[in-house]
Structure formats: C-alpha cells, structure tokens
Protein backbone atom coordinates (compact mmCIF):
# COMPACT_ATOMS: atom_id res chain seq x y z
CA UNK A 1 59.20 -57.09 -13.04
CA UNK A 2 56.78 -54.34 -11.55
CA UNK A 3 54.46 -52.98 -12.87
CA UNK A 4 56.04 -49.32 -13.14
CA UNK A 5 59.62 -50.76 -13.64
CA UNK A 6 57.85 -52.74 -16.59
CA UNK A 7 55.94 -49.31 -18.02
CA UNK A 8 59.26 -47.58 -17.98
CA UNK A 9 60.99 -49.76 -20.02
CA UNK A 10 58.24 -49.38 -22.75
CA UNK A 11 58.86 -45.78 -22.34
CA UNK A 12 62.43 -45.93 -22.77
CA UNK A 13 62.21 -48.49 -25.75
CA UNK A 14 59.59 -46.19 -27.13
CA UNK A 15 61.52 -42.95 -27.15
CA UNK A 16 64.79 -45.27 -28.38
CA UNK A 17 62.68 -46.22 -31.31
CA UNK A 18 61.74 -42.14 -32.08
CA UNK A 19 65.27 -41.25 -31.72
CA UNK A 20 66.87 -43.75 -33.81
CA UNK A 21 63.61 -43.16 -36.73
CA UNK A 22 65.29 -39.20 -36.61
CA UNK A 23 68.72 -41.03 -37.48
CA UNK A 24 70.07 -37.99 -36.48
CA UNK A 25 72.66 -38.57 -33.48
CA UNK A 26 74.19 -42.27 -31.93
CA UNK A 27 72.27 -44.16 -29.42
CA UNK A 28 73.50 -45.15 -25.98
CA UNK A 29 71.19 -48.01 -24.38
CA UNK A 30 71.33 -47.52 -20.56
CA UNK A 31 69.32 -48.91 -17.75
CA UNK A 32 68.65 -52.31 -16.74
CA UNK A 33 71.18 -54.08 -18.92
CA UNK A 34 71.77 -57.48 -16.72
CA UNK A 35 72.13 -59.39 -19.40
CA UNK A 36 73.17 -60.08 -23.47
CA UNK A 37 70.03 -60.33 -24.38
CA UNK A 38 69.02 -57.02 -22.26
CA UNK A 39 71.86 -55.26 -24.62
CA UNK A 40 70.58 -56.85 -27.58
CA UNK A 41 67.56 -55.84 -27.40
CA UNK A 42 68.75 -52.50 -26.93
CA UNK A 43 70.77 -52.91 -30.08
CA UNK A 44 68.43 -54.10 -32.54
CA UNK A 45 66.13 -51.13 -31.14
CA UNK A 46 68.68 -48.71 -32.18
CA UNK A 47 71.20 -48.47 -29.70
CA UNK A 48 74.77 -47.98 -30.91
CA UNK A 49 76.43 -48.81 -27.79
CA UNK A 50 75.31 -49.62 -24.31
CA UNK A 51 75.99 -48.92 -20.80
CA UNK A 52 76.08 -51.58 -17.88
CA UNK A 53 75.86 -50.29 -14.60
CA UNK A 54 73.87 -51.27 -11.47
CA UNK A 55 74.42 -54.95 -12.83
CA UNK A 56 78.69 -54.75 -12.21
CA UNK A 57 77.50 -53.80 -8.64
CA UNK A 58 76.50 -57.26 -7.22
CA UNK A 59 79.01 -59.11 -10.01
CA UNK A 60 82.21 -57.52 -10.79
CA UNK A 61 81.94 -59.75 -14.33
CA UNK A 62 78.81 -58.53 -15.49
CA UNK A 63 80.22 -56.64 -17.97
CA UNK A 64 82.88 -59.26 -19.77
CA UNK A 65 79.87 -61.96 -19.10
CA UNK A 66 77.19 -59.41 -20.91
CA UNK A 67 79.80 -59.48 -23.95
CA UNK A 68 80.62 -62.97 -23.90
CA UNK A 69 76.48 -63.53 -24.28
CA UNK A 70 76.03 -60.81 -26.76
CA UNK A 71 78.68 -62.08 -29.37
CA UNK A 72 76.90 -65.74 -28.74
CA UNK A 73 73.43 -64.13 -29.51
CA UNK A 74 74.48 -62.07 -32.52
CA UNK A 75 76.20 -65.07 -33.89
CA UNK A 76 73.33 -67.24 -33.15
CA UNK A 77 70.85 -64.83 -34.65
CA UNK A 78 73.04 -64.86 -38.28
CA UNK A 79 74.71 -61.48 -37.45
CA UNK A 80 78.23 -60.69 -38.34
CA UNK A 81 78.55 -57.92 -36.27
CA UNK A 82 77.00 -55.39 -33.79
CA UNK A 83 77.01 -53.46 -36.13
CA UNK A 84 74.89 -55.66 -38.42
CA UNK A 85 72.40 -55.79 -35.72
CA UNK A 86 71.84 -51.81 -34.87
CA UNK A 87 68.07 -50.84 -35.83
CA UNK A 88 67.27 -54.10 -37.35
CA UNK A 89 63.94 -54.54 -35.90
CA UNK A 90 63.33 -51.14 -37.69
CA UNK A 91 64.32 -52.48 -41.46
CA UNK A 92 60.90 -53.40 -42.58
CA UNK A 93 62.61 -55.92 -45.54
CA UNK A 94 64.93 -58.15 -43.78
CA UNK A 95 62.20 -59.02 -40.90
C-alpha cells in the first residue's frame, strides 16, 4: 500500500468513526473493499452496509466471495449477525 493510498484510508476510517459517534444517519463503507475482512473492518467501524466496486472489475465474484468471507469472519469472531458487529470497536464494554 502507498503511502498516500495508506493516509487516505486513515482519513476515511477517521471521518467513519466521527460520523457513526453523531449516530445520526446510516453508514455506507465504500472504497477499497477487496476483501471480507476489508468490509469488516468497515463494519465494526460503523458502517451499516458496504459498497464493492473497483474489486468486481478484475473478478466478476468479488462480491458473492466478499460475502462468503464476511459471514465466515463474523461467525468466527462470535457474532450472530452484521448487525451484531456494526460500531463494535466503538462499545467501550464488550472490547
């Protein structure tokens, strides 16, 4: 990862991490999601739902494969749900 591709994506999870302490509208987690971890990580920032774009470009299953590793993540990581997992590393008592 560059180093400017790198300092963006502390920006973005920086502003995801105001937005979702002003609980005040849903998340979408966009940009650079390759992966299920990439949309975890997303997720337990405070992303309600994420978008998978660039990554369906080069492999047209990117986005059934992204789910398939999310639900094995969650499940690994004790969560029940997406759900379950939204703004978790923000809850101070269950980390």
């Amino acid at each position: 990862m560059s180093g400017i591709l790198s300092a963006d994506v502390r920006l973005s999870m920086e502003s995801l991490t105001r937005v979702f302490a002003n609980g005040s509208v849903p998340i979408l987690g966009m940009g650079g999601v390759a992966s299920g971890r990439d949309a975890l990580e997303l997720i337990l920032a405070g992303a309600s739902g994420v978008s998978v774009g660039t990554a369906s470009f080069g492999d047209p299953m990117a986005i059934p494969r992204i789910q398939r590793e999310l639900a094995a993540l969650l499940v690994a990581k004790g969560f029940a749900s997406v759900k379950d997992a939204i703004g978790y590393a923000h809850r101070e008592d269950e980390n």
